[in-house]
N, C-alpha and C. Protein backbone atom coordinates (compact mmCIF):
# COMPACT_ATOMS: atom_id res chain seq x y z
N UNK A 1 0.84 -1.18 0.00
CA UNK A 1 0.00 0.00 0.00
C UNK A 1 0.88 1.24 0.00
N UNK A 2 0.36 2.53 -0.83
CA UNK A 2 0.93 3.60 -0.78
C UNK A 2 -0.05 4.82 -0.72
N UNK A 3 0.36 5.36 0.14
CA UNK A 3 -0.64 6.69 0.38
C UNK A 3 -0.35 7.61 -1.09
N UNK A 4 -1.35 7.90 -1.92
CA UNK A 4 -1.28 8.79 -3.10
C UNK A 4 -1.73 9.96 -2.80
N UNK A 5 -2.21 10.39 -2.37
CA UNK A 5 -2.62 11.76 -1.59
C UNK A 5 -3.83 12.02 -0.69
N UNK A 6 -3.69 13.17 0.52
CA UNK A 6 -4.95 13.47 1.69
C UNK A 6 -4.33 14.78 1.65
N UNK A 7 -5.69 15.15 1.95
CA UNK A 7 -6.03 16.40 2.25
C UNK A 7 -7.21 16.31 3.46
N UNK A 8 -7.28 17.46 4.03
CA UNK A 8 -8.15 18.02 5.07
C UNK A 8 -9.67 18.14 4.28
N UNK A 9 -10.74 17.55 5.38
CA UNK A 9 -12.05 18.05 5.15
C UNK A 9 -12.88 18.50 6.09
N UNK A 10 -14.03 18.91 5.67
CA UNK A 10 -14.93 19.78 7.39
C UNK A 10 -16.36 19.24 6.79
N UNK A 11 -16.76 18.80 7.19
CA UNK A 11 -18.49 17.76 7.30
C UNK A 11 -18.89 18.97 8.52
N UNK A 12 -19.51 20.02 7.88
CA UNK A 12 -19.86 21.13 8.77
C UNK A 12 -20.99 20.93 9.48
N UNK A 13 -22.18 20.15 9.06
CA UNK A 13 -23.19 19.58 9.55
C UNK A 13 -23.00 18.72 10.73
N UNK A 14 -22.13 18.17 10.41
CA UNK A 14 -21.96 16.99 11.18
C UNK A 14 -20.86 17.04 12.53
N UNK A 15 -20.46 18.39 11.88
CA UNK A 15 -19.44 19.09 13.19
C UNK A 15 -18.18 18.11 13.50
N UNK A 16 -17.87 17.45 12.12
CA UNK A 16 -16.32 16.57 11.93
C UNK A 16 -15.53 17.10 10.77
N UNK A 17 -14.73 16.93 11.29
CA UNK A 17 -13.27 16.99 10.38
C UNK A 17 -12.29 15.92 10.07
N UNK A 18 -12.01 15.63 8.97
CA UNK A 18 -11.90 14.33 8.36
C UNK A 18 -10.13 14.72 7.66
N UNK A 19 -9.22 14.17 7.53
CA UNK A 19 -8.05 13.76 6.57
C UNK A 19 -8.91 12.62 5.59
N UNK A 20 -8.79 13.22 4.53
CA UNK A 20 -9.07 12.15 3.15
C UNK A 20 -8.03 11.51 2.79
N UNK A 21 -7.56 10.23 2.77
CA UNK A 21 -6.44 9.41 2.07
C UNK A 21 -6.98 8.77 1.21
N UNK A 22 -6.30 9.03 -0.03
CA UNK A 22 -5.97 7.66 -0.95
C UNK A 22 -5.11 7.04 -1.20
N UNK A 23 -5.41 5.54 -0.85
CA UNK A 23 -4.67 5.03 -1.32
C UNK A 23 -4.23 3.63 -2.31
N UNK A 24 -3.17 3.33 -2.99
CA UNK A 24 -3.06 2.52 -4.04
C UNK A 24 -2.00 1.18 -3.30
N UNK A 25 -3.05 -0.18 -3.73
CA UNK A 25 -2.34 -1.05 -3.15
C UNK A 25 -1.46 -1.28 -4.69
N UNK A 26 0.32 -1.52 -4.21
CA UNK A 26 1.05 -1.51 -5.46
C UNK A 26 0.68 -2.96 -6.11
N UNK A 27 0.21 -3.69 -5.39
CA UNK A 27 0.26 -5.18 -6.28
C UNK A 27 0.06 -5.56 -7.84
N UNK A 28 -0.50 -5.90 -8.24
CA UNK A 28 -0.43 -6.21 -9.90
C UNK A 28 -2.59 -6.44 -9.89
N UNK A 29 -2.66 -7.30 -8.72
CA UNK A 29 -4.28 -7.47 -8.75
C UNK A 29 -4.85 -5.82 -7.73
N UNK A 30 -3.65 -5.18 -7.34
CA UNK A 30 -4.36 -4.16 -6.43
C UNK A 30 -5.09 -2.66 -6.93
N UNK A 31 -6.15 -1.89 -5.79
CA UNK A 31 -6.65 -1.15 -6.36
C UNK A 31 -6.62 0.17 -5.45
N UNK A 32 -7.36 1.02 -5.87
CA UNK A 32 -7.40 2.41 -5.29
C UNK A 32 -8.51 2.80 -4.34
N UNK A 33 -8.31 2.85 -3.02
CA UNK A 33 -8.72 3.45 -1.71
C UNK A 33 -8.66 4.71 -1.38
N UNK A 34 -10.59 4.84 -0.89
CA UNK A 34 -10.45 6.12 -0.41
C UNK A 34 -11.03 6.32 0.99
N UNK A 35 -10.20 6.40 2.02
CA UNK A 35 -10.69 6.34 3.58
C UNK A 35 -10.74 7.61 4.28
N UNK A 36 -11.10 8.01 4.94
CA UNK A 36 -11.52 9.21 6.28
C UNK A 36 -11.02 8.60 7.19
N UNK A 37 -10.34 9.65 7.81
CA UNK A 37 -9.54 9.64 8.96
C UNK A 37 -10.04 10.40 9.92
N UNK A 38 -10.90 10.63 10.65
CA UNK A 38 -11.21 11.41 11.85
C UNK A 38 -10.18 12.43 12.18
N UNK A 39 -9.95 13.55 12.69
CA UNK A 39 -9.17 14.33 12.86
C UNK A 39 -9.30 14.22 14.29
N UNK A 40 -10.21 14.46 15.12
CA UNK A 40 -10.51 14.34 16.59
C UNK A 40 -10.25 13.09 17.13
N UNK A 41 -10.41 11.95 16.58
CA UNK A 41 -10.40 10.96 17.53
C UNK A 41 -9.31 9.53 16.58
N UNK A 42 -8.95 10.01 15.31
CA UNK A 42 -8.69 9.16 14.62
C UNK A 42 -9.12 7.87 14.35
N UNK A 43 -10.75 7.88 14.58
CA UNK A 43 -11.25 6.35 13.96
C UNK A 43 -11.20 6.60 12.30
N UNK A 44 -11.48 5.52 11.37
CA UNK A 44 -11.09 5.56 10.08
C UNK A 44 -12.64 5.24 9.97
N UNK A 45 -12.79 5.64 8.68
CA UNK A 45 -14.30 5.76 8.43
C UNK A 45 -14.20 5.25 6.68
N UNK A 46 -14.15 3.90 6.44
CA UNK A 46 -13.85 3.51 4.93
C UNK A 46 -15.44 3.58 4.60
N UNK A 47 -16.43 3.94 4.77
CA UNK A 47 -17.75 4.19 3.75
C UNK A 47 -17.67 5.55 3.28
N UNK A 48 -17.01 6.07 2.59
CA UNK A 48 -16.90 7.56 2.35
C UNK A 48 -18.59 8.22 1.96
N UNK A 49 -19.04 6.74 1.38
CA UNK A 49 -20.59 7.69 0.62
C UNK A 49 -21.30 7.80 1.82
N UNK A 50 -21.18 6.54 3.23
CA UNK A 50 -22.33 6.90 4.46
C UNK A 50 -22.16 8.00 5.04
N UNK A 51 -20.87 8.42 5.00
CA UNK A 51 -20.28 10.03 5.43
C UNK A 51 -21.27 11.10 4.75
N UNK A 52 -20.71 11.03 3.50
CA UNK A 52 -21.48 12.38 2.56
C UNK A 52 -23.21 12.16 2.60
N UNK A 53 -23.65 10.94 3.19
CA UNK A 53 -24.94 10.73 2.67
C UNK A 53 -25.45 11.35 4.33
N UNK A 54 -25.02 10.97 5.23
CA UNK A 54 -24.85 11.64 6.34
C UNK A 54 -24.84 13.11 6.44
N UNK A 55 -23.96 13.54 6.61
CA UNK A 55 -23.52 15.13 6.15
C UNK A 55 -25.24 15.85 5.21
N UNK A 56 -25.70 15.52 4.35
CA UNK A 56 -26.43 15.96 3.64
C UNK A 56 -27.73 15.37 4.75
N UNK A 57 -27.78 14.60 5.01
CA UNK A 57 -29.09 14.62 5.86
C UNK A 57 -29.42 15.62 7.05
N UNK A 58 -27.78 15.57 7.36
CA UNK A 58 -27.56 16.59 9.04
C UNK A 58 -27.94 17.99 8.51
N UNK A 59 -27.43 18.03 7.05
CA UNK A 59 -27.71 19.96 6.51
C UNK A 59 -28.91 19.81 6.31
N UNK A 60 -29.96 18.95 5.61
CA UNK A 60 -31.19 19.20 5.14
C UNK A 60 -32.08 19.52 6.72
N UNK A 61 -31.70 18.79 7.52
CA UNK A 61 -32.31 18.89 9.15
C UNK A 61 -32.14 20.08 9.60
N UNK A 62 -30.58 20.78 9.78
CA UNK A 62 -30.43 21.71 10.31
C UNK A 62 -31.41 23.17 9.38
N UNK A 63 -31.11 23.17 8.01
CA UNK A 63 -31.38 23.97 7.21
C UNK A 63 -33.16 23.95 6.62
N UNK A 64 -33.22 23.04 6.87
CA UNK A 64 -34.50 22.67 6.16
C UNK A 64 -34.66 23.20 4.60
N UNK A 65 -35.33 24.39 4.45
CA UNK A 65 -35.43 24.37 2.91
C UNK A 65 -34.64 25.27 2.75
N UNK A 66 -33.80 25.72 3.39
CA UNK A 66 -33.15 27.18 3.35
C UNK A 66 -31.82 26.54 2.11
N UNK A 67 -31.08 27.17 1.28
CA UNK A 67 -30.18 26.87 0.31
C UNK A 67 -28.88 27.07 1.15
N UNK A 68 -27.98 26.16 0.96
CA UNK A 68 -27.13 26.23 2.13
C UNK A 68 -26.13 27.65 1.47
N UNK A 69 -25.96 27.92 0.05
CA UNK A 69 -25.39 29.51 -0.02
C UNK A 69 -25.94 30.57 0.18
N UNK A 70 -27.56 30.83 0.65
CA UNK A 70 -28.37 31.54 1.71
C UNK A 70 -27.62 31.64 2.78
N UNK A 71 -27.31 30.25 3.72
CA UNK A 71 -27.17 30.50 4.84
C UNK A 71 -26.17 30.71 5.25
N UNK A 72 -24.93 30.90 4.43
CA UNK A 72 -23.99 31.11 4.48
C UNK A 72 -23.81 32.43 4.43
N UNK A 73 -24.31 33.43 3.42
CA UNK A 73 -24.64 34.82 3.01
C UNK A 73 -25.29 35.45 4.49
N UNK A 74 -26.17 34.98 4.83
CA UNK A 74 -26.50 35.19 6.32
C UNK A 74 -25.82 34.96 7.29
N UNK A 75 -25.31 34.00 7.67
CA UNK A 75 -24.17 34.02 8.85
C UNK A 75 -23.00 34.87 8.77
N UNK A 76 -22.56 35.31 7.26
CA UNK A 76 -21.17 36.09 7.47
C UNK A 76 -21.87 37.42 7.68
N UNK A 77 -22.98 37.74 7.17
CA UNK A 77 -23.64 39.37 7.44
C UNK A 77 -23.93 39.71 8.59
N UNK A 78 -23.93 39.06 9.33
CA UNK A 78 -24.10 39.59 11.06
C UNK A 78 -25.87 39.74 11.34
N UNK A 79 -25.78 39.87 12.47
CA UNK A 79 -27.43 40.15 12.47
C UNK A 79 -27.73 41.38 12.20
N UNK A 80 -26.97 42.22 11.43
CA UNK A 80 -27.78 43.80 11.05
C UNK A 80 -27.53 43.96 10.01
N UNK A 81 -27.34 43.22 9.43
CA UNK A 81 -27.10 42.99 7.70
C UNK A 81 -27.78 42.54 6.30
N UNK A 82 -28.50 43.57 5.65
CA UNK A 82 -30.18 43.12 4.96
C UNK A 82 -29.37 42.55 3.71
N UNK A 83 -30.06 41.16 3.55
CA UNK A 83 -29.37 40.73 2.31
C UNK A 83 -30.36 40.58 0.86
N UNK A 84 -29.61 40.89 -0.50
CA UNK A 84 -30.85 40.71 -1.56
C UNK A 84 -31.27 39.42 -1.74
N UNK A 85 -32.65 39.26 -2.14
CA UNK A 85 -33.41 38.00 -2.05
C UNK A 85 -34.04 38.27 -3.41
């Protein structure tokens, strides 16, 4: 096995932060892995889609119908800040 590259992620919903690795087993029958690494507690999380499928349930809950680049436009404007709609 060889780590081919990670980077940092933020599952903002879900209030985790993840290292993304991939990686490539060198063998001749081997293939390409993509795992989550917990940043807080370092458990490894190899379902990457139950993550994202996760994550999107936690935003649709928190947000409900609101568009999450709405609520973003709103949180950086402060509470005295009229935004166009």
């Amino acid at each position: 096995m060889r780590i081919e590259a990670d980077h940092p992620t933020d599952y903002a919903a879900l209030k985790r932060k993840f290292q993304v690795v991939t990686l490539v087993d060198t063998r001749p029958t081997g293939g390409i892995y993509k795992v989550l690494v917990d940043l807080k507690n370092g458990k490894v999380e190899e379902d990457l889609s139950a993550v994202v499928n996760a994550e999107t349930q936690a935003h649709q809950t928190q947000f409900s119908k609101l568009q999450q680049t709405l609520h973003q436009r709103l949180q950086a404007g402060g509470q005295c800040h009229a935004a166009r709609v």
